[in-house]
C-alpha atoms as a PDB file:
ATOM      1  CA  UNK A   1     -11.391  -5.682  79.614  1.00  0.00           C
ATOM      2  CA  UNK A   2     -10.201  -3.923  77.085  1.00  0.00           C
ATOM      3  CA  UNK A   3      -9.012  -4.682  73.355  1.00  0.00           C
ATOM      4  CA  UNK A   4      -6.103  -2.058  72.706  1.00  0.00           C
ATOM      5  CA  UNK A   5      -4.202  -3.707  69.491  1.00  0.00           C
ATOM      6  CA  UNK A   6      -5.898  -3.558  65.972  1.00  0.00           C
ATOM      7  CA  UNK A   7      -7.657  -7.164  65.108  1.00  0.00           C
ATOM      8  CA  UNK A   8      -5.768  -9.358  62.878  1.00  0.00           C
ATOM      9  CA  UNK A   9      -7.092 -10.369  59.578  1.00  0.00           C
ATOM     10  CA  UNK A  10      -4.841 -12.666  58.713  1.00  0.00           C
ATOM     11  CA  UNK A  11      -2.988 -13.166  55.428  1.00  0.00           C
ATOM     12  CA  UNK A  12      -5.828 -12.443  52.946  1.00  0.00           C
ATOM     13  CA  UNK A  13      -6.030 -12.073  49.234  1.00  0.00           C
ATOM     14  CA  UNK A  14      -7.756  -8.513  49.708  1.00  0.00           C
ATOM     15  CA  UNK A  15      -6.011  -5.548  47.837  1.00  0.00           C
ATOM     16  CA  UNK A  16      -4.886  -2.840  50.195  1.00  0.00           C
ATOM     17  CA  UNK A  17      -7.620  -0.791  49.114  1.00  0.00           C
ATOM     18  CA  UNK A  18      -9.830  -3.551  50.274  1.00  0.00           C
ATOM     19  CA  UNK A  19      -8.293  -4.415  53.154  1.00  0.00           C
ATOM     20  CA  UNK A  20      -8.358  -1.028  54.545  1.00  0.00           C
ATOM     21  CA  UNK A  21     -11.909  -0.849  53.501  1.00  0.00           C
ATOM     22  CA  UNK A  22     -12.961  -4.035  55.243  1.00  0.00           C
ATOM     23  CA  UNK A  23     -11.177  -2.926  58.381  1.00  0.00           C
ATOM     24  CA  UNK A  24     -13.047   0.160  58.613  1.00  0.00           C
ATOM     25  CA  UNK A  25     -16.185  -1.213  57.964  1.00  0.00           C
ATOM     26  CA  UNK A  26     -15.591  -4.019  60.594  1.00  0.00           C
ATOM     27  CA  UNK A  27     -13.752  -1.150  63.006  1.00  0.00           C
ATOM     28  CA  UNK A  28     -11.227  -3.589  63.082  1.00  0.00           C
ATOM     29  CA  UNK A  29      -8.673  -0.999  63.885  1.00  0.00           C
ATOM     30  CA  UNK A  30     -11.153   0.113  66.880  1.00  0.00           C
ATOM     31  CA  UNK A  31     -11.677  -3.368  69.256  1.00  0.00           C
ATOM     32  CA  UNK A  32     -13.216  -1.792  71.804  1.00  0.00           C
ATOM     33  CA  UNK A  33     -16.061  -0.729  69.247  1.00  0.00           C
ATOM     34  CA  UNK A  34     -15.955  -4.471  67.700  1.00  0.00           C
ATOM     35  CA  UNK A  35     -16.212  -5.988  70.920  1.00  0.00           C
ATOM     36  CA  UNK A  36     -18.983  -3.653  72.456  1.00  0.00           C
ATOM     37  CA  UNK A  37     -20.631  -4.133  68.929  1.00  0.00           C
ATOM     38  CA  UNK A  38     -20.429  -8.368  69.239  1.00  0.00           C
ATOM     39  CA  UNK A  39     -20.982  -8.209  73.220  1.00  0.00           C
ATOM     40  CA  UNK A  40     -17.375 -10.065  73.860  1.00  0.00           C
ATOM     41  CA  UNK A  41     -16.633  -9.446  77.649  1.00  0.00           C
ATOM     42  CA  UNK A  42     -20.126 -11.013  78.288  1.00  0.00           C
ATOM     43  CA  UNK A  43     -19.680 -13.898  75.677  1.00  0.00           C
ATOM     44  CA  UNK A  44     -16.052 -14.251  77.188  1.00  0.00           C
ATOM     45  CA  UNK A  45     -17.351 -14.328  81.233  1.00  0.00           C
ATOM     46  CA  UNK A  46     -20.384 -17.307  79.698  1.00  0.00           C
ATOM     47  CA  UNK A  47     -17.444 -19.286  78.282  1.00  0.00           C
ATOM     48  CA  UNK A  48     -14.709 -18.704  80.215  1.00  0.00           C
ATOM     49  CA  UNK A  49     -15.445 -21.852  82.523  1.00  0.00           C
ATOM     50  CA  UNK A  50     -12.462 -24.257  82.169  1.00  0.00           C
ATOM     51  CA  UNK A  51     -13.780 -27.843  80.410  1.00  0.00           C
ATOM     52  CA  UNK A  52     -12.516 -30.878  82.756  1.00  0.00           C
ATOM     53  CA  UNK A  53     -10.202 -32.332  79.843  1.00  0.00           C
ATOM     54  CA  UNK A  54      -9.097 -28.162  80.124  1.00  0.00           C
ATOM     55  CA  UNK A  55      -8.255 -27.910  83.490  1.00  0.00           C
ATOM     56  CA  UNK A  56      -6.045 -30.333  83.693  1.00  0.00           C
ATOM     57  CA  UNK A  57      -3.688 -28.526  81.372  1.00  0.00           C
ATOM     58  CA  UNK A  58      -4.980 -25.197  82.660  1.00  0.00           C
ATOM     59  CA  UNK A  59      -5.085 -21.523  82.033  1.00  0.00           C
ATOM     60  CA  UNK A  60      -3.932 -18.653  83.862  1.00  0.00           C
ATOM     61  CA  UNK A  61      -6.680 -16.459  82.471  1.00  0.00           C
ATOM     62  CA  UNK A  62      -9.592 -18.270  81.092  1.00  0.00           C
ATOM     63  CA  UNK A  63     -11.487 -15.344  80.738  1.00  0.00           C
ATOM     64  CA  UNK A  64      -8.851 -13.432  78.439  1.00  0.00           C
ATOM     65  CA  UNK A  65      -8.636 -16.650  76.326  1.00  0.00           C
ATOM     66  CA  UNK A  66     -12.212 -17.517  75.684  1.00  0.00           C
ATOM     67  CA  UNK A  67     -12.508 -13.486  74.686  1.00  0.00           C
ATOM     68  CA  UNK A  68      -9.266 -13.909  72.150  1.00  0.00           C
ATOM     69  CA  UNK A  69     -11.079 -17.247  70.999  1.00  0.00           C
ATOM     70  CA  UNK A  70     -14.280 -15.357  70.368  1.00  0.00           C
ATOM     71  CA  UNK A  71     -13.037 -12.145  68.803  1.00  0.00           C
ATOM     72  CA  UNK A  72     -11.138 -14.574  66.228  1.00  0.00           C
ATOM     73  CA  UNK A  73     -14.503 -16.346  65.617  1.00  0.00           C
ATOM     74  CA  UNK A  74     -16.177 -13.123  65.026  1.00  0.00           C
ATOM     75  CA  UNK A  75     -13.347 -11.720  62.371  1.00  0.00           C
ATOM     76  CA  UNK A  76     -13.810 -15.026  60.811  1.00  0.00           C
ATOM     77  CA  UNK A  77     -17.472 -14.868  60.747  1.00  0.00           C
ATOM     78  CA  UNK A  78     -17.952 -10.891  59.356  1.00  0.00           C
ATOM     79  CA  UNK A  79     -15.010 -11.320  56.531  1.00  0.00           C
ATOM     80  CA  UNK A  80     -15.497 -14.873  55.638  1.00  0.00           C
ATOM     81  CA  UNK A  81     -12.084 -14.249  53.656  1.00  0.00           C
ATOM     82  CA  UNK A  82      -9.932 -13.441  56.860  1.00  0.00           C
ATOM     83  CA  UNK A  83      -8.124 -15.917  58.819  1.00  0.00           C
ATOM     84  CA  UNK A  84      -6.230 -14.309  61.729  1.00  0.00           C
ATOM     85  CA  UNK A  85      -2.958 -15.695  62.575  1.00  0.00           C
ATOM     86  CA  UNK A  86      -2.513 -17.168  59.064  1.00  0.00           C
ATOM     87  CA  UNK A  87      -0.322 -16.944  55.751  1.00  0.00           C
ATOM     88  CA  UNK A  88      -1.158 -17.350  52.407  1.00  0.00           C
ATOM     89  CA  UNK A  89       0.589 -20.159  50.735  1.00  0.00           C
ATOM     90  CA  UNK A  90       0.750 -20.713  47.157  1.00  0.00           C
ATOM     91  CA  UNK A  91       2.087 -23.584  45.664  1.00  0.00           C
ATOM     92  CA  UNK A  92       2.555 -24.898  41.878  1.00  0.00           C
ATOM     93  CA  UNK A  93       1.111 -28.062  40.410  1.00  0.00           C
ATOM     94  CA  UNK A  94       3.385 -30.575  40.080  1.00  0.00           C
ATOM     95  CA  UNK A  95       1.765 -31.955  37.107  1.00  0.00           C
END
């Protein structure tokens, strides 16, 4: 299966320059080169076997979720700075 949408980083504190740097280096703009590079569709088919505390609440594609669980993993892993799905939040001391 194929990846068509650009991977998320995540809110990160990369400059744009940086960002766009780390994106191309990760060909996180290209997912179907990431996930051919990290071997995701097989990873995905070895997980994708429902846990028994799992299938109670079930999944109407446990394949496509274990491979959007492991291509998260695998941003997370090559830019140790990214967190898909996230925001930045900055707050002030209150002391």
């Amino acid at each position: 299966m194929t990846h068509q949408e650009p991977l998320d980083l995540g809110a990160t504190e990369l400059s744009p320059e940086q960002e766009e740097r780390t994106r191309r280096e990760h060909d996180l703009d290209r997912p179907e080169v990431f996930d051919r590079r990290n071997d995701v569709d097989r990873r995905a088919r070895t997980r994708s076997t429902l846990l028994p505390e799992e299938e109670h609440a079930g999944s109407a594609d446990p394949e496509a979720q274990a491979r959007e669980v492991l291509r998260d993993s695998d941003v997370r892993t090559e830019v140790p700075g990214s967190a898909p799905d996230t925001m930045v939040e900055r707050r002030e001391s209150g002391a």
